[in-house]
C-alpha atoms as a PDB file:
ATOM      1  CA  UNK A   1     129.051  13.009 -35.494  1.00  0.00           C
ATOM      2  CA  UNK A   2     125.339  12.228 -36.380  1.00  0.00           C
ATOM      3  CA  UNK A   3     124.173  13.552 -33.035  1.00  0.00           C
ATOM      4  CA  UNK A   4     126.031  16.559 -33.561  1.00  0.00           C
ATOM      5  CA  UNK A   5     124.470  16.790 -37.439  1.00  0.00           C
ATOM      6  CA  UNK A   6     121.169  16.086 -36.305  1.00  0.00           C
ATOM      7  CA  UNK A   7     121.104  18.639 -33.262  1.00  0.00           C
ATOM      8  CA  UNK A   8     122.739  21.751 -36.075  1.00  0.00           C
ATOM      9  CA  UNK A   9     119.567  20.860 -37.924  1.00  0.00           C
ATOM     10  CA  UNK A  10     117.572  20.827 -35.258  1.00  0.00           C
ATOM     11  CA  UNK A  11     115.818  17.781 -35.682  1.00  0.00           C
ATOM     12  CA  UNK A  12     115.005  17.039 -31.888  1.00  0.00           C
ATOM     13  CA  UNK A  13     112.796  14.505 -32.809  1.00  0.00           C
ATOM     14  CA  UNK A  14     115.429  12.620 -35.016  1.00  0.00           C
ATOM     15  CA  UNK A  15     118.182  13.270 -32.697  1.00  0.00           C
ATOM     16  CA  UNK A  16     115.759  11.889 -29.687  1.00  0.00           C
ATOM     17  CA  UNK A  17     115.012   8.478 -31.694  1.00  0.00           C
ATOM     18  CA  UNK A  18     118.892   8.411 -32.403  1.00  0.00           C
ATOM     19  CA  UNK A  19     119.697   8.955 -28.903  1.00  0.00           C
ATOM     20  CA  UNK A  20     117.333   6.137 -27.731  1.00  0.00           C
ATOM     21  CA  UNK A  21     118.475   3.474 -30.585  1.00  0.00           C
ATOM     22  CA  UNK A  22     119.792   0.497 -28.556  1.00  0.00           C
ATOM     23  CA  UNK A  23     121.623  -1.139 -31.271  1.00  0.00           C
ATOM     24  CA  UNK A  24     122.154  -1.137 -35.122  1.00  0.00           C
ATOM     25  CA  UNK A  25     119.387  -3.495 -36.003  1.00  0.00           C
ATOM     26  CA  UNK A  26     118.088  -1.549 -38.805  1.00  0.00           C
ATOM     27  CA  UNK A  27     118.974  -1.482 -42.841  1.00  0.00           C
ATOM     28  CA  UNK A  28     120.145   1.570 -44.211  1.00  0.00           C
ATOM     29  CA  UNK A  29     116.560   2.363 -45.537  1.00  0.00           C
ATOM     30  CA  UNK A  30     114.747   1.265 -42.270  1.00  0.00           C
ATOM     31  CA  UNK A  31     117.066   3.664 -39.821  1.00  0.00           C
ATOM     32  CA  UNK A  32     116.340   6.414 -42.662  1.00  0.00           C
ATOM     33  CA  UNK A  33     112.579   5.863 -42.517  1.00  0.00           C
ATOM     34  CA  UNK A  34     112.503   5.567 -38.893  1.00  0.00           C
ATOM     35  CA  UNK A  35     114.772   8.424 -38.295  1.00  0.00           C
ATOM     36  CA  UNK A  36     112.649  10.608 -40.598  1.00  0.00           C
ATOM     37  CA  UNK A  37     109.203   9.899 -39.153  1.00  0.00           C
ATOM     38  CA  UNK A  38     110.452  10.566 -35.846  1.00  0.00           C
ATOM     39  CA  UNK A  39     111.392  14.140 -36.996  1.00  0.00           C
ATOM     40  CA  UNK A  40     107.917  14.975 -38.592  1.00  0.00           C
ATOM     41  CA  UNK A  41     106.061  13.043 -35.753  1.00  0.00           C
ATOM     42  CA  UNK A  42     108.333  15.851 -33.547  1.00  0.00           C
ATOM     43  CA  UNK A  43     107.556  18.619 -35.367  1.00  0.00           C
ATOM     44  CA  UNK A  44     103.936  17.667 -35.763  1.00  0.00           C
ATOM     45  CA  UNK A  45     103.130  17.318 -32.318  1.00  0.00           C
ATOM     46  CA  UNK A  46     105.011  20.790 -31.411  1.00  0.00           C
ATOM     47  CA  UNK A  47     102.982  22.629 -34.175  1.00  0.00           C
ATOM     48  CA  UNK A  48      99.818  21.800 -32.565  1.00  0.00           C
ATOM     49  CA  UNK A  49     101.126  22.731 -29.150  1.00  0.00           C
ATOM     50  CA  UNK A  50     101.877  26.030 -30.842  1.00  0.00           C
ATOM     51  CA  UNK A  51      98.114  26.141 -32.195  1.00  0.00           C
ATOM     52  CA  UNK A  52      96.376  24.732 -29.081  1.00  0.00           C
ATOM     53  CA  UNK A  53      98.600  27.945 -27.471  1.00  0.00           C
ATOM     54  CA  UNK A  54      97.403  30.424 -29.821  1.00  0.00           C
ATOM     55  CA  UNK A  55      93.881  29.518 -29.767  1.00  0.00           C
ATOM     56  CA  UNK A  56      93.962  30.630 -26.537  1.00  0.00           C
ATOM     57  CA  UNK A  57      91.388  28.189 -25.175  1.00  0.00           C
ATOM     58  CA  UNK A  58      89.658  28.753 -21.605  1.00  0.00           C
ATOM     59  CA  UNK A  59      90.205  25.284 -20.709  1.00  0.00           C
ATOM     60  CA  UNK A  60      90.166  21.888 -22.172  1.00  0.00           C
ATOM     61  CA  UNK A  61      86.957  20.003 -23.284  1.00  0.00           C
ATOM     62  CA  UNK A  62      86.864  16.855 -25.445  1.00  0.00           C
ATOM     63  CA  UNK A  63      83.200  15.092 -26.812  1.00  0.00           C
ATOM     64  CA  UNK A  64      83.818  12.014 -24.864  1.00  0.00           C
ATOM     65  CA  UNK A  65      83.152  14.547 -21.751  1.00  0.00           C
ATOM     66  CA  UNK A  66      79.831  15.739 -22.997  1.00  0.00           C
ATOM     67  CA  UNK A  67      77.184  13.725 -21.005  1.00  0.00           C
ATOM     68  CA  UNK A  68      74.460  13.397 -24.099  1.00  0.00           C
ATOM     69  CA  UNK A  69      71.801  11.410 -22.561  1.00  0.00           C
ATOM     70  CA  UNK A  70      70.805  14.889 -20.333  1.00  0.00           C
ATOM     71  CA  UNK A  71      69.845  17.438 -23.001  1.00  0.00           C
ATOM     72  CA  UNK A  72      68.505  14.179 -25.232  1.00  0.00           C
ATOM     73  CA  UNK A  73      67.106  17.532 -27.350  1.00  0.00           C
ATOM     74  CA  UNK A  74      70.747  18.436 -28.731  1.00  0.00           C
ATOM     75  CA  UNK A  75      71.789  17.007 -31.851  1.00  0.00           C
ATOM     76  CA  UNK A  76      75.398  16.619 -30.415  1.00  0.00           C
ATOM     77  CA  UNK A  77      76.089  13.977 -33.206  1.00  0.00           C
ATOM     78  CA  UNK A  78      75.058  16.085 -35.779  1.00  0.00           C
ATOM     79  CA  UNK A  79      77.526  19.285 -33.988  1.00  0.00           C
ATOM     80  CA  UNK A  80      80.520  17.183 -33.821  1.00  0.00           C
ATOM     81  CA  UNK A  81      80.652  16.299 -37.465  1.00  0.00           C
ATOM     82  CA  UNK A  82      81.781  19.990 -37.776  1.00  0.00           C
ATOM     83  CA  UNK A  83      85.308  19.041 -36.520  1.00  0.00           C
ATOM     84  CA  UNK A  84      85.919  17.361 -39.783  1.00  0.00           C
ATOM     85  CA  UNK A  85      86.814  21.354 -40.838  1.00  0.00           C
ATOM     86  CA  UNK A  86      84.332  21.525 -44.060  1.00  0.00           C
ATOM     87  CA  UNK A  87      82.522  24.305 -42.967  1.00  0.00           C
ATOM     88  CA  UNK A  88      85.744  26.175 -42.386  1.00  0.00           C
ATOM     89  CA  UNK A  89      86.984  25.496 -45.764  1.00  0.00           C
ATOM     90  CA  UNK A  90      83.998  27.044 -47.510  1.00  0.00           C
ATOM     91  CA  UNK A  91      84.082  29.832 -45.245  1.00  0.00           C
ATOM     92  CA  UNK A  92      80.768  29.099 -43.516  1.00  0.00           C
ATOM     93  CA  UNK A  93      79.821  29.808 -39.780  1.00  0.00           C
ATOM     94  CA  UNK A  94      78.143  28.119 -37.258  1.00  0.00           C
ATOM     95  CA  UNK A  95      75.860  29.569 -34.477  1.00  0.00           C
ATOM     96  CA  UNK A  96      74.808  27.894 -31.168  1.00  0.00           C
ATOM     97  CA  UNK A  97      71.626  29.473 -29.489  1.00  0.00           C
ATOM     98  CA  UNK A  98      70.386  28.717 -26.230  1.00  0.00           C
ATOM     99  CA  UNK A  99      70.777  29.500 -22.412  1.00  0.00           C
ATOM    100  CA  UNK A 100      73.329  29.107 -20.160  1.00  0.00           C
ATOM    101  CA  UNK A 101      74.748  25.366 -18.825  1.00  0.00           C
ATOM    102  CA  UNK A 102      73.590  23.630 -22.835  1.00  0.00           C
ATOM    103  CA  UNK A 103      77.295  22.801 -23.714  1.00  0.00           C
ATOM    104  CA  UNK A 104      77.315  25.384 -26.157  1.00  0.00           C
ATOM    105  CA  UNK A 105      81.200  26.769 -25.168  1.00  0.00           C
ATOM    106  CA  UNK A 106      82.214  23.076 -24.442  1.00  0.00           C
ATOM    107  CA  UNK A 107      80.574  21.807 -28.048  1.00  0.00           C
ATOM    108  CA  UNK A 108      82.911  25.237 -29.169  1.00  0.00           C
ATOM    109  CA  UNK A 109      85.874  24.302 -27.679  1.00  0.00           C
ATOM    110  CA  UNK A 110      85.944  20.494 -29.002  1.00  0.00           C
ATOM    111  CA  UNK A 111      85.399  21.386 -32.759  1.00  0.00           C
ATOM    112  CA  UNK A 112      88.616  24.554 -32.280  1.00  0.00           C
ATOM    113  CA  UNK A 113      90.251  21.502 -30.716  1.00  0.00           C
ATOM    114  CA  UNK A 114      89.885  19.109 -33.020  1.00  0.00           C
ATOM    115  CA  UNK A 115      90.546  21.570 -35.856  1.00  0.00           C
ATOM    116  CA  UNK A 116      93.900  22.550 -34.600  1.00  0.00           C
ATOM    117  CA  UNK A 117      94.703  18.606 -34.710  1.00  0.00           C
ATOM    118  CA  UNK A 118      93.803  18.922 -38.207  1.00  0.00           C
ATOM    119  CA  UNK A 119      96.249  22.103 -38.739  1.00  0.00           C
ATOM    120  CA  UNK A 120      93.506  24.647 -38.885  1.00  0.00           C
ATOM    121  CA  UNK A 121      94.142  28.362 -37.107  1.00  0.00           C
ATOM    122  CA  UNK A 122      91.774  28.834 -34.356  1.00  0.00           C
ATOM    123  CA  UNK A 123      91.186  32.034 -32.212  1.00  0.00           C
ATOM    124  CA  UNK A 124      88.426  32.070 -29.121  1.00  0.00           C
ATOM    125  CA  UNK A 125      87.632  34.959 -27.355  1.00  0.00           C
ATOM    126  CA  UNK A 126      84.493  35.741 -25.428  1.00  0.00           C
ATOM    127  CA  UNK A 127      82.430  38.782 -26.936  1.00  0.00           C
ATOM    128  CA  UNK A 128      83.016  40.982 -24.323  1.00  0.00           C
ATOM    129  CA  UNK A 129      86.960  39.914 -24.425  1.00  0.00           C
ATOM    130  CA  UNK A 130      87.118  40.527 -28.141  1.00  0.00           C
ATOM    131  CA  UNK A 131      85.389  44.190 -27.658  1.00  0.00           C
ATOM    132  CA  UNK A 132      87.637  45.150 -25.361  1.00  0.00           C
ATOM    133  CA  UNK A 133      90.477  44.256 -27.035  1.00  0.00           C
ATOM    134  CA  UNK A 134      89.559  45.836 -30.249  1.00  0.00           C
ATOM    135  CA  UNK A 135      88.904  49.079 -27.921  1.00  0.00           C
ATOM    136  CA  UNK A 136      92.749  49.323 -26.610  1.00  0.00           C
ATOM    137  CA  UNK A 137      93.758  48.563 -29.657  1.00  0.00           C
ATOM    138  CA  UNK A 138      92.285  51.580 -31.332  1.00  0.00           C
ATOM    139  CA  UNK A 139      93.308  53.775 -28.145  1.00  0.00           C
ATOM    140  CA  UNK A 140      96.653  52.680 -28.654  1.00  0.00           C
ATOM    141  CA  UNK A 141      96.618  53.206 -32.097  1.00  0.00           C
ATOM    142  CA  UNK A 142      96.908  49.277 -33.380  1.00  0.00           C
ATOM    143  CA  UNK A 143      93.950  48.473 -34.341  1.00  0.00           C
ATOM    144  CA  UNK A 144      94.920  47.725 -38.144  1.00  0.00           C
ATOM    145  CA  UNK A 145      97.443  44.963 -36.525  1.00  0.00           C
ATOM    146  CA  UNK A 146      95.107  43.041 -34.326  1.00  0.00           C
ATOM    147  CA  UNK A 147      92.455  43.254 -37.328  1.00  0.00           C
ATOM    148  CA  UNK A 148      95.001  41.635 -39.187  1.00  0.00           C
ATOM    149  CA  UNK A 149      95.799  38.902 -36.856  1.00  0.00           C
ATOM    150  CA  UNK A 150      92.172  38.378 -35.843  1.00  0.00           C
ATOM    151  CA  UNK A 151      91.278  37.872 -39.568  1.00  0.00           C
ATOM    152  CA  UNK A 152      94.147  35.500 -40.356  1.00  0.00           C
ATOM    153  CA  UNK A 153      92.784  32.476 -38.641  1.00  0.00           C
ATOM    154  CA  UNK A 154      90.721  29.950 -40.608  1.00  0.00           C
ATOM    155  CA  UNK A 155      88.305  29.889 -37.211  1.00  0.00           C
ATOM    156  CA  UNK A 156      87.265  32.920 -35.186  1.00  0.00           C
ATOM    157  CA  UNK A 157      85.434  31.718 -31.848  1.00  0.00           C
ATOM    158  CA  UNK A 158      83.145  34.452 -30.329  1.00  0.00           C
ATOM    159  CA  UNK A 159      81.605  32.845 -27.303  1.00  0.00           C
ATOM    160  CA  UNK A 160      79.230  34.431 -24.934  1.00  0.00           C
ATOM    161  CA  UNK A 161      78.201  36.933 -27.421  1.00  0.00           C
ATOM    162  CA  UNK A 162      74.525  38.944 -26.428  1.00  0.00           C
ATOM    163  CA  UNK A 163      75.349  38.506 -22.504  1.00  0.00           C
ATOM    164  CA  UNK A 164      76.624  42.197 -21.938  1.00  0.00           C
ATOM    165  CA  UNK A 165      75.056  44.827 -24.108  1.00  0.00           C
ATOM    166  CA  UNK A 166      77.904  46.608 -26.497  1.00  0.00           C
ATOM    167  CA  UNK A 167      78.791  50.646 -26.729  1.00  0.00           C
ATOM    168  CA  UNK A 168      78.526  51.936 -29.904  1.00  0.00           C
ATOM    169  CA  UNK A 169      81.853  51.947 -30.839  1.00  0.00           C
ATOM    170  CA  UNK A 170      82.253  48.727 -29.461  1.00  0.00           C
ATOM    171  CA  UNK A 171      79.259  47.491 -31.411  1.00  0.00           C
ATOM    172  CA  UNK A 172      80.860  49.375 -34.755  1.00  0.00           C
ATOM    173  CA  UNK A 173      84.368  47.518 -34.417  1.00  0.00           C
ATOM    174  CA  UNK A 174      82.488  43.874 -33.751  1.00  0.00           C
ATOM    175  CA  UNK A 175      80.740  44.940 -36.391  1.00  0.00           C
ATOM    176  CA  UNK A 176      83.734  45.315 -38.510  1.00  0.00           C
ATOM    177  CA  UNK A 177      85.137  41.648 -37.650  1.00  0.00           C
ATOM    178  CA  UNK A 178      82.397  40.350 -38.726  1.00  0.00           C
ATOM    179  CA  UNK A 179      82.385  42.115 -42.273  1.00  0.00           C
ATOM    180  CA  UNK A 180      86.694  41.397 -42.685  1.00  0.00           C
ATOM    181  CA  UNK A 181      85.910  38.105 -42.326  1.00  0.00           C
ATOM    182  CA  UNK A 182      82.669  37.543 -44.612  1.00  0.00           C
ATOM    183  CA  UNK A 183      83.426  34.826 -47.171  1.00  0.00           C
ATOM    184  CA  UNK A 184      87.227  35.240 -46.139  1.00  0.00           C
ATOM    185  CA  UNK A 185      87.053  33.405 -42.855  1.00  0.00           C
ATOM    186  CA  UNK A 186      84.850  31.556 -40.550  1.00  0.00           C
ATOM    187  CA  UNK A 187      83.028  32.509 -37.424  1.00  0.00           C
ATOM    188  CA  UNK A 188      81.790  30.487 -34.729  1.00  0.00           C
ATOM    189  CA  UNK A 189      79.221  32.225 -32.324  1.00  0.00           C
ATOM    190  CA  UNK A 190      77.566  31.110 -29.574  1.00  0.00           C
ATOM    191  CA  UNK A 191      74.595  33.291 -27.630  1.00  0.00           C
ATOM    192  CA  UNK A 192      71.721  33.484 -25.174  1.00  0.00           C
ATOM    193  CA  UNK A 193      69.775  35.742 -27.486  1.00  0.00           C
ATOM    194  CA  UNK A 194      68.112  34.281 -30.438  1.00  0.00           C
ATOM    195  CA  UNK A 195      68.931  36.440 -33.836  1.00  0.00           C
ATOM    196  CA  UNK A 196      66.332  39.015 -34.244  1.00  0.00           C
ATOM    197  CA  UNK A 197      67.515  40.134 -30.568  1.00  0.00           C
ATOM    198  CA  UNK A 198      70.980  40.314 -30.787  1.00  0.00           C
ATOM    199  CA  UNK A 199      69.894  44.421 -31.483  1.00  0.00           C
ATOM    200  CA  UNK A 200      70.095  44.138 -27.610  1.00  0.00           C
ATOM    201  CA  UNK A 201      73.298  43.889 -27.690  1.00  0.00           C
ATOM    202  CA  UNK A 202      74.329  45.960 -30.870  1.00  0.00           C
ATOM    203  CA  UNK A 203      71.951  48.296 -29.851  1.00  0.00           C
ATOM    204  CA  UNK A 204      71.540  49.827 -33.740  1.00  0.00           C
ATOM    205  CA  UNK A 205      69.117  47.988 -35.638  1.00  0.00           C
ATOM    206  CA  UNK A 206      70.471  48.828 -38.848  1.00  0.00           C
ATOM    207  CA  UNK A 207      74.112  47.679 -38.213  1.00  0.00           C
ATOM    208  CA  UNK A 208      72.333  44.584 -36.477  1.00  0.00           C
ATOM    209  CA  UNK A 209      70.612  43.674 -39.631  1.00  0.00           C
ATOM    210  CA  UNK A 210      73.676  44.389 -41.881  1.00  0.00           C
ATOM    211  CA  UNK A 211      75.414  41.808 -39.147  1.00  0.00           C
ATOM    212  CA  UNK A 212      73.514  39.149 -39.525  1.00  0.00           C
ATOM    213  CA  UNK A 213      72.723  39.476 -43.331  1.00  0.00           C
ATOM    214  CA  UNK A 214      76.636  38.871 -43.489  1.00  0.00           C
ATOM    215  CA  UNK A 215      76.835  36.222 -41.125  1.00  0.00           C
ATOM    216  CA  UNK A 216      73.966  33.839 -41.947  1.00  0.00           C
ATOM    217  CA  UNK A 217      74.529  33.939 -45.347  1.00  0.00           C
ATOM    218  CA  UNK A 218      76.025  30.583 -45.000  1.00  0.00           C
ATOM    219  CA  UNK A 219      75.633  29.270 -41.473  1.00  0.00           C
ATOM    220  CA  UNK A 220      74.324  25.999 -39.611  1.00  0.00           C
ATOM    221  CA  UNK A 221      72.233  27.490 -36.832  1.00  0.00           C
ATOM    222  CA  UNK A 222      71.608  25.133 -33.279  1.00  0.00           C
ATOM    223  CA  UNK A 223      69.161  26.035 -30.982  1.00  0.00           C
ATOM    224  CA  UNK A 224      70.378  24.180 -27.785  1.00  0.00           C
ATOM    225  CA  UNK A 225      67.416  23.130 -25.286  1.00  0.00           C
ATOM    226  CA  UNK A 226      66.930  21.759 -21.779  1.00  0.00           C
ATOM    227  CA  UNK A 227      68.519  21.931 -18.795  1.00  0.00           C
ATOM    228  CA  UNK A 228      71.509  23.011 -17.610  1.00  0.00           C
ATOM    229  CA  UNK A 229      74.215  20.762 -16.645  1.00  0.00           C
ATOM    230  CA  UNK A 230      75.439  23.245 -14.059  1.00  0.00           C
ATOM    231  CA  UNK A 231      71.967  23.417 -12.488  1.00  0.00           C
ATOM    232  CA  UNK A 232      71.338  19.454 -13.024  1.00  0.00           C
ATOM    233  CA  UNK A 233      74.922  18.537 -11.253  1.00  0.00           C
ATOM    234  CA  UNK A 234      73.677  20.906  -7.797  1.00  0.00           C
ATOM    235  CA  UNK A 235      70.502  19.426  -8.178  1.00  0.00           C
ATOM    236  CA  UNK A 236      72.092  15.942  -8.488  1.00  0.00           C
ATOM    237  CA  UNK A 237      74.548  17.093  -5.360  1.00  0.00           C
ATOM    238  CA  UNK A 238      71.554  18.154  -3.107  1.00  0.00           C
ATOM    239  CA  UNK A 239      70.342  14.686  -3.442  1.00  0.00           C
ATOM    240  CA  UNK A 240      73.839  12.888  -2.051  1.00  0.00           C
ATOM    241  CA  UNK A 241      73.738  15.466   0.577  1.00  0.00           C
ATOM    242  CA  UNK A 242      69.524  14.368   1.723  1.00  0.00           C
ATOM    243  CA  UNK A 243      70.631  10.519   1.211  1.00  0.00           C
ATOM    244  CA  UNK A 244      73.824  11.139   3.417  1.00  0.00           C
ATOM    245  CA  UNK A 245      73.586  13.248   6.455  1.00  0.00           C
ATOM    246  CA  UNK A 246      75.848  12.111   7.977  1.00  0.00           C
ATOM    247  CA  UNK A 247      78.513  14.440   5.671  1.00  0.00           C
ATOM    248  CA  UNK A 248      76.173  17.446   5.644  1.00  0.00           C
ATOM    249  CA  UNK A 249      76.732  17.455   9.850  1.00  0.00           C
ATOM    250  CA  UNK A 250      80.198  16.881   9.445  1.00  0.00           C
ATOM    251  CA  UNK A 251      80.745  19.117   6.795  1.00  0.00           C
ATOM    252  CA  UNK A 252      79.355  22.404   9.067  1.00  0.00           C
ATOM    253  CA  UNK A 253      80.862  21.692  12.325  1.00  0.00           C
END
């Protein structure tokens, strides 16, 4: 009868710590407790499934990954006290600066993590993704929508932005994300070009000014230095291949 009660509520998590209950050890308060925390722990754990899913992530990257000793020049300690969500709750943005291989997506990536944990929206897309989204969307004639859902979450991620120069229309509709979410919403950016050169990529100086007038209005700007891990890992792999021979010969017959 309870199974059947719990299962035409759904409460799967209830109904699993039910299921699993040896033997009635428990006071009438205790199995209530129990029962109950099972069900939020449940429902908990699937709603940040459902935001980890929606935030559309490129792959998964934690801080305990980042290797901090190698770009000693990156305040990673001071970056990672973003994932507390403060910024996002007063609508500020963050901007990471630098060249390739830093850890800029990865330092991206572990804050939208951690903020989904926290039960915070999050959205990434790469700049070039997000354009040409925005660009079918107004061919097909639902653009208004996916504005809309683009400017619902409490975190937008634009990665890679500056790396492939924009058409004007593209440029006009980033544009527009960028004003739809000023003071409503926060944006977190990260880019090869330093500010007064993202014109590069908008290409109009005017709407590049207006841009960042908007966006750095309240933002924590990183400039990310040194070398790239990428480039330090081949570097660090061409020196087990010189110390062992022996797997370079094998490895090319």
């Amino acid at each position: 009868m309870i199974e059947q009660l719990l299962s035409d509520l759904k409460m799967l998590g209830a109904l699993n710590f039910f299921n699993n209950l040896k033997e009635d050890v428990l006071s009438k308060e205790d199995f209530l407790i129990h029962i109950l925390k099972s069900e939020i722990n449940w429902k908990s754990k699937n709603k940040l499934i459902r935001r980890l899913g929606t935030a559309s992530f490129p792959y998964e990257r934690e801080w305990s990954q980042i290797e901090r000793d190698k770009n000693i020049k990156i305040n990673f300690k001071k970056i990672q006290t973003f994932s507390d969500g403060d910024f996002v709750d007063k609508k500020a943005n963050l901007c990471f600066i630098g060249a390739p291989g830093l850890g800029k997506t990865h330092c991206l990536i572990s804050i939208g993590r951690d903020l989904c944990r926290k039960g915070y929206s999050t959205k990434f897309y790469t700049a070039i993704d997000l354009v040409t989204k925005l660009l079918e969307a107004k061919k097909n004639n639902e653009l208004s929508n996916l504005m809309e859902k683009i400017t619902k979450h409490s975190l937008l991620i634009i990665d890679e932005l500056g790396f492939v120069p924009l058409s004007d229309e593209g440029s006009r509709l980033l544009f527009d994300v960028f004003s739809k979410r000023y003071e409503k919403g926060s944006i977190a950016v990260s880019t090869n070009l330093s500010l007064p050169k993202w014109v590069q990529t908008f290409g109009c100086i005017e709407l590049t000014n207006a841009l960042i007038d908007r966006f750095t209005h309240k933002c924590d700007v990183f400039v990310f230095e040194g070398e790239s891990y990428r480039y330090l890992e081949s570097k660090e792999s061409t020196k087990l291949e010189k110390i062992n021979p022996a797997k370079t010969l094998k490895a090319s017959k």
